[in-house]
Protein backbone atom coordinates (compact mmCIF):
# COMPACT_ATOMS: atom_id res chain seq x y z
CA UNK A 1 101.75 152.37 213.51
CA UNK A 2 102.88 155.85 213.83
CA UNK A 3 106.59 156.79 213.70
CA UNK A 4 107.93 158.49 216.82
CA UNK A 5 108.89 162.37 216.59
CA UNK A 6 111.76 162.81 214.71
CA UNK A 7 114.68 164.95 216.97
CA UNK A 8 117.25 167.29 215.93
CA UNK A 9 120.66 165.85 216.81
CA UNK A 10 122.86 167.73 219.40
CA UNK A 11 125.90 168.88 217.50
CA UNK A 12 129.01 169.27 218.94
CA UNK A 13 130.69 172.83 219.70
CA UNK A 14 134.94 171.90 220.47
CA UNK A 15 136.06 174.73 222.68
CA UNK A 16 139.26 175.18 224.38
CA UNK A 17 140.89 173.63 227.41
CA UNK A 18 142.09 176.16 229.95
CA UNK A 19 142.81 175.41 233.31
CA UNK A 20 140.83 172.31 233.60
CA UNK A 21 137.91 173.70 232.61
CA UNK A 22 136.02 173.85 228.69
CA UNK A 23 135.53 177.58 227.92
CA UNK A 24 134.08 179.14 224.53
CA UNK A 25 136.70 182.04 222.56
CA UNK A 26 136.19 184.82 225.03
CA UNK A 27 136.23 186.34 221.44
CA UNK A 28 132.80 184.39 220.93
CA UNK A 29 134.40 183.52 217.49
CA UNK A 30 134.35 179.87 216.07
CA UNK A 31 135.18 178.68 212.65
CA UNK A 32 134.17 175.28 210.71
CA UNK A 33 136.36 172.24 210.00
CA UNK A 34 135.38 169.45 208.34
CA UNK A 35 131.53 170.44 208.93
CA UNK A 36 132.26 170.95 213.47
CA UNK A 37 132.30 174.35 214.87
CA UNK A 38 135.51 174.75 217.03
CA UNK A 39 136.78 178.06 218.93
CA UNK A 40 138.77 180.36 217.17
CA UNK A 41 141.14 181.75 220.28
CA UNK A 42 142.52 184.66 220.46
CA UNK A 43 145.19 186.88 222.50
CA UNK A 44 143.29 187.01 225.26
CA UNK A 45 142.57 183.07 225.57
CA UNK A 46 146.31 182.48 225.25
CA UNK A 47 147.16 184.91 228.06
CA UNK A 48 144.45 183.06 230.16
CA UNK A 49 146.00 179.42 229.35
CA UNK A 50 149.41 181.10 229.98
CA UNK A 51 148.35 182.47 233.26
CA UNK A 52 146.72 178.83 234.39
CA UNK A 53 149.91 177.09 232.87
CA UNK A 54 151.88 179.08 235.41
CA UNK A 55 149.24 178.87 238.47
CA UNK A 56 149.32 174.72 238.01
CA UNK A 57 153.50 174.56 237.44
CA UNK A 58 154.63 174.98 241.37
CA UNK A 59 152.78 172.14 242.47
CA UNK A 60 152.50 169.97 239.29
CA UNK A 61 156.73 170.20 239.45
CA UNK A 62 156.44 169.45 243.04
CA UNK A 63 154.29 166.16 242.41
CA UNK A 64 156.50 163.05 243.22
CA UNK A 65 157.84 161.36 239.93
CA UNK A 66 156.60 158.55 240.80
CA UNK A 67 152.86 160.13 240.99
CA UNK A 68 153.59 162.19 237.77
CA UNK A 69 154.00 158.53 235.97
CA UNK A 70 150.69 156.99 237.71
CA UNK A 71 149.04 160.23 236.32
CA UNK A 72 150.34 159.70 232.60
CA UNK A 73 149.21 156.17 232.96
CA UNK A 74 146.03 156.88 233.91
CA UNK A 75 145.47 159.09 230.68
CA UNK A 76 146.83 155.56 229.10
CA UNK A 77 143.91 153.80 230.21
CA UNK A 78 141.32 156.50 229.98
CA UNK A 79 142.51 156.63 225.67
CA UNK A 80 142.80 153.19 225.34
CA UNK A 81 138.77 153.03 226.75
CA UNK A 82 137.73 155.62 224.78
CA UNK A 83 139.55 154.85 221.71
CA UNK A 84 136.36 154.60 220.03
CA UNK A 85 135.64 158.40 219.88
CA UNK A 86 139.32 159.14 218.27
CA UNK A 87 138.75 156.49 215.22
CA UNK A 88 135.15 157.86 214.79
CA UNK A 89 137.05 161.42 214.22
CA UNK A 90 139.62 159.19 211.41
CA UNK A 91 142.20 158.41 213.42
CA UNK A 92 143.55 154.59 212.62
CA UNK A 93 143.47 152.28 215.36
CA UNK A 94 147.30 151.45 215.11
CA UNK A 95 147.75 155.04 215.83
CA UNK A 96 145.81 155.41 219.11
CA UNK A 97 147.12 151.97 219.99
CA UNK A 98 150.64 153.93 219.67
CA UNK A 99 149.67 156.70 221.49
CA UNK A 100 148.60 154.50 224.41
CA UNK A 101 152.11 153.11 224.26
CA UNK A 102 153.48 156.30 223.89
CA UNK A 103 152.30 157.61 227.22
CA UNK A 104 153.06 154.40 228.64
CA UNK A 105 156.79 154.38 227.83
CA UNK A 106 157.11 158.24 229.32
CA UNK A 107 154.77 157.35 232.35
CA UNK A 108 157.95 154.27 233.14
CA UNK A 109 160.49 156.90 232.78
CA UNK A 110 158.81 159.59 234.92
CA UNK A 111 161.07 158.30 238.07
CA UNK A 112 164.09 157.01 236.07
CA UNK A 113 164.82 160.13 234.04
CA UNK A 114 166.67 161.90 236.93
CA UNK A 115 168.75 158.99 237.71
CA UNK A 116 170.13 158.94 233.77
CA UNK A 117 170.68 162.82 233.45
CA UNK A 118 171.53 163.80 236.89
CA UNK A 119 174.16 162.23 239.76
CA UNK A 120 176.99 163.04 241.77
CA UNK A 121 180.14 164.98 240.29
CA UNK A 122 183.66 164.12 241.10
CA UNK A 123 184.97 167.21 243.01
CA UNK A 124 188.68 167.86 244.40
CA UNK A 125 188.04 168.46 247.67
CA UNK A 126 185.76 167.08 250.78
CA UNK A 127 182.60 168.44 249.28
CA UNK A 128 179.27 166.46 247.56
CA UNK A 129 178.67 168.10 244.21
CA UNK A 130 175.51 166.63 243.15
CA UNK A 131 173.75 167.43 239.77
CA UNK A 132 169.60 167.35 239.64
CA UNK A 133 167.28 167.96 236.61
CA UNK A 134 164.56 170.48 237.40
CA UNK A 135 161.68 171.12 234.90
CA UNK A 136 162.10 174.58 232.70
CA UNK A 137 158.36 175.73 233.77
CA UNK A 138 155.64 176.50 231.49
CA UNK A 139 156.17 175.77 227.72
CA UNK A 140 154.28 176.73 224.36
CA UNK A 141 153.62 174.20 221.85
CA UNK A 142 152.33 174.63 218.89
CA UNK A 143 151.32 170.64 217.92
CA UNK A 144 151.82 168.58 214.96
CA UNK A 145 148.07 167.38 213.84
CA UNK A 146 148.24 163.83 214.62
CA UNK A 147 147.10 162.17 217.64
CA UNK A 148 150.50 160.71 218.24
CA UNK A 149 152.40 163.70 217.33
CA UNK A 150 150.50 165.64 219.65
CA UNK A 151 150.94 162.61 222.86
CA UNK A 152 154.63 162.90 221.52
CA UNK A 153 155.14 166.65 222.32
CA UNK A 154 152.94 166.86 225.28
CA UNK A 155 153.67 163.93 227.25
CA UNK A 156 157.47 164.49 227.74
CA UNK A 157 156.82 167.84 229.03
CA UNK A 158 154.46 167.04 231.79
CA UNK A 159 156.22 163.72 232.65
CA UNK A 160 159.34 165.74 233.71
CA UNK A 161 157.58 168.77 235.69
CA UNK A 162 156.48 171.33 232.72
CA UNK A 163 152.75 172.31 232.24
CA UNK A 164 152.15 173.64 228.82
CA UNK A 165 149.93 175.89 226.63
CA UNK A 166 149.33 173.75 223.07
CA UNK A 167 148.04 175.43 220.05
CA UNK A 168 146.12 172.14 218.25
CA UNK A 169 146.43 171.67 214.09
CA UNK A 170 144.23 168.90 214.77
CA UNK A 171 141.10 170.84 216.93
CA UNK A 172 138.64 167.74 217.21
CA UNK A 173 141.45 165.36 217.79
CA UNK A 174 143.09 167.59 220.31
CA UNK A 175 139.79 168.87 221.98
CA UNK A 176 138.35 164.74 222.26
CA UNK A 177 142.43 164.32 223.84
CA UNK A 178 141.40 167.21 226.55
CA UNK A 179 138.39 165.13 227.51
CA UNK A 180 140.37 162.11 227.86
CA UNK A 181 142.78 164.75 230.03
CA UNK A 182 140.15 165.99 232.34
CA UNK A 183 138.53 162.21 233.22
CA UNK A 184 141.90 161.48 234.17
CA UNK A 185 144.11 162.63 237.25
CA UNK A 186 145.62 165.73 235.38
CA UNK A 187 145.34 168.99 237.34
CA UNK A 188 143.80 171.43 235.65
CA UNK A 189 146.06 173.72 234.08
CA UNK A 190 148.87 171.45 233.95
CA UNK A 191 147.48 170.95 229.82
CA UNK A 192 145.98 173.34 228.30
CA UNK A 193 144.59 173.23 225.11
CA UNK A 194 144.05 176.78 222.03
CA UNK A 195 142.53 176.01 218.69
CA UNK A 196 142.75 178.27 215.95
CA UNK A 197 145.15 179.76 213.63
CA UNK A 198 148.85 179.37 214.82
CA UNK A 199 149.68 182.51 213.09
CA UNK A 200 147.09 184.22 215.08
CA UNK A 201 148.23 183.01 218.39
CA UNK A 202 151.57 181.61 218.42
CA UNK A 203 153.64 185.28 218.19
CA UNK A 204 151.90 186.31 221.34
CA UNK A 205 153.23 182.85 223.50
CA UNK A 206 156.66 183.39 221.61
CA UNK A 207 157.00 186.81 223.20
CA UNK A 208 155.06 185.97 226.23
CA UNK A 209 157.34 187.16 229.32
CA UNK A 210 156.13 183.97 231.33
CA UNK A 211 156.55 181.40 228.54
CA UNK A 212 159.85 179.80 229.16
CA UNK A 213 160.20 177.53 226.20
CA UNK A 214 158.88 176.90 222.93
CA UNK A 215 158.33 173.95 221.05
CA UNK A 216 157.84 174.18 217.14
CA UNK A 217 157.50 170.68 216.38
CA UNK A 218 153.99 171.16 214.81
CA UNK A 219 155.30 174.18 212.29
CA UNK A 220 155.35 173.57 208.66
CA UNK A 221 156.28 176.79 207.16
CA UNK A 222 160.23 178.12 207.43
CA UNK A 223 159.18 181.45 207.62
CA UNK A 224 156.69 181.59 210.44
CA UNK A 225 159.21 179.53 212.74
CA UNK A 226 162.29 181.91 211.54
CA UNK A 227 159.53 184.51 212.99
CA UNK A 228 158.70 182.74 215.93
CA UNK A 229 162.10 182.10 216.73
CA UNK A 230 163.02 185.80 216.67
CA UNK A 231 160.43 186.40 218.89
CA UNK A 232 161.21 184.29 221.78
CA UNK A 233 164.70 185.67 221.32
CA UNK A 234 162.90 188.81 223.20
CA UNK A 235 162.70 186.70 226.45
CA UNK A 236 165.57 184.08 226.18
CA UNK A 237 163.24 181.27 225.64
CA UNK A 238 164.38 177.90 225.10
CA UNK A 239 163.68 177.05 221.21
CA UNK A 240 163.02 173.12 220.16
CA UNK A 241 162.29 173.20 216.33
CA UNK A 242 163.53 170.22 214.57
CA UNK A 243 165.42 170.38 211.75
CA UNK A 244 163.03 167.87 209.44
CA UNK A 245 159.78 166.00 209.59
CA UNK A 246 159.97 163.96 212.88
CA UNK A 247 158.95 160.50 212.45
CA UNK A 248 156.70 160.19 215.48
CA UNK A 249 155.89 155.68 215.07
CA UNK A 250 160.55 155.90 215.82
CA UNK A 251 161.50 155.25 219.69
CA UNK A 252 162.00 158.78 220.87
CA UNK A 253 164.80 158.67 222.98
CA UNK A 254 165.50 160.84 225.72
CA UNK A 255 165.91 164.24 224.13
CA UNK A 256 162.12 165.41 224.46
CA UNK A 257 162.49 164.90 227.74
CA UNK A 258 165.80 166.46 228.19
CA UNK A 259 164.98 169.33 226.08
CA UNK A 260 163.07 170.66 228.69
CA UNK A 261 164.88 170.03 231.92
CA UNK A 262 167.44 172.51 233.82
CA UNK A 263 170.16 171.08 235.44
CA UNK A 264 170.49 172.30 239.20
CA UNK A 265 174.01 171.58 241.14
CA UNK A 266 174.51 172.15 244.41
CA UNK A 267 177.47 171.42 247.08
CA UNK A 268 177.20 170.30 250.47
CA UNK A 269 180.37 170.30 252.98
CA UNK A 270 181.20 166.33 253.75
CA UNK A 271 180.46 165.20 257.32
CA UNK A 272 178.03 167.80 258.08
């Protein structure tokens, strides 16, 4: 009995995640890890994810809460059923199982969180002086490599309004996340995804004029976040970088989500 043909097997190529959509390095440069060829991105790319970030923010901010959360949930369920590909990649099952939760527990706060931070001020006089939390717009990230480090920095960002522009340690694990991101209900643009080097990329979204914040979670080394740092000084960008290794399996709290919010106040004459 004769064997069938034998068949080359179709290898994988990760590219990035702009605007909904899975385009190659306009570069055309790639680079290897751990045997997969991934995109190297460049200046360019991150201008592009910056410029979708921005185009997606309006009406991603003006999304109800309450449709923000059913949006977060749904990239719950669309991990949870394909949980398969992230352990496949080395990821441990307890860790996507936390992930799931993680977007889970932001996803139940998406319409609670302007209850807790906002609310009406005490005023001497016959006015309403009423405090609201408004997202800071589009925000650079550059990622821890974990699965649930990178669900930990992304999710309270879009949960309260923001649409960001990651740069991914983790390229496989980040670019298998997109896929999970663009089966769900998240409008393109509102995640974008760069892999590559952050000391490529991440100077150009630190001084980027339309970045408003910047989130160093994922940085190791002192001396590139001292640099980034002075960068986004440039621009009066919003700087999260904590001050030691975050411990991403503790509750989080409400300070990711707060870190990115702008309070609003407004008055309004009584009887009128």
């Amino acid at each position: 009995m004769e064997s069938g043909p034998s068949r080359l097997t179709v290898r994988k190529t990760y590219k990035l995640y702009i605007g909904g959509k899975f385009p190659r390095s306009e570069s055309g440069r790639t680079y290897v890890v751990d045997g997969d060829n991934v995109a190297l991105a460049s200046r360019k790319d991150a201008r592009d994810a910056v410029l979708a970030a921005r185009a997606a923010q309006p009406k991603w901010a003006g999304t109800t809460a309450y449709n923000r959360g059913q949006v977060l949930y749904r990239v719950a369920e669309m991990l949870e059923a394909r949980r398969g590909e992230f352990t496949a990649l080395g990821v441990p099952g307890s860790e996507v199982h936390a992930a799931v939760d993680r977007l889970v527990w932001y996803a139940g706060w998406s319409d609670k969180i302007a209850q807790v931070t906002g609310g009406a001020n005490p005023v001497a006089g016959p006015f309403f002086n009423i405090s609201a939390p408004e997202p800071t717009g589009v925000v650079a990230v550059v990622a821890p490599a974990s699965l649930l480090g990178l669900v930990s920095v992304v999710a309270p960002a879009i949960v309260t309004g923001n649409t960001v522009v990651v740069l991914a340690a983790g390229p496989q694990v980040a670019i298998t996340l997109a896929e999970v991101l663009a089966t769900s209900d998240v409008p393109g643009g509102v995640v974008n995804l760069l892999t590559g080097r952050y000391a490529e990329t991440a100077p150009w979204l630190a001084s980027h004029d339309d970045v408003n914040a910047l989130d160093l979670t994922g940085v190791e080394h002192p001396e590139l976040a001292a640099e980034l740092e002075r960068a986004a000084a440039g621009t009066l960008k919003r700087v999260i970088r904590p001050g030691a290794a975050t411990d991403f399996t503790a509750d989080p709290g409400l300070r990711p989500m707060t870190a990115l919010l702008e309070t609003k106040t407004v008055w309004h004459p009584k009887g009128y």
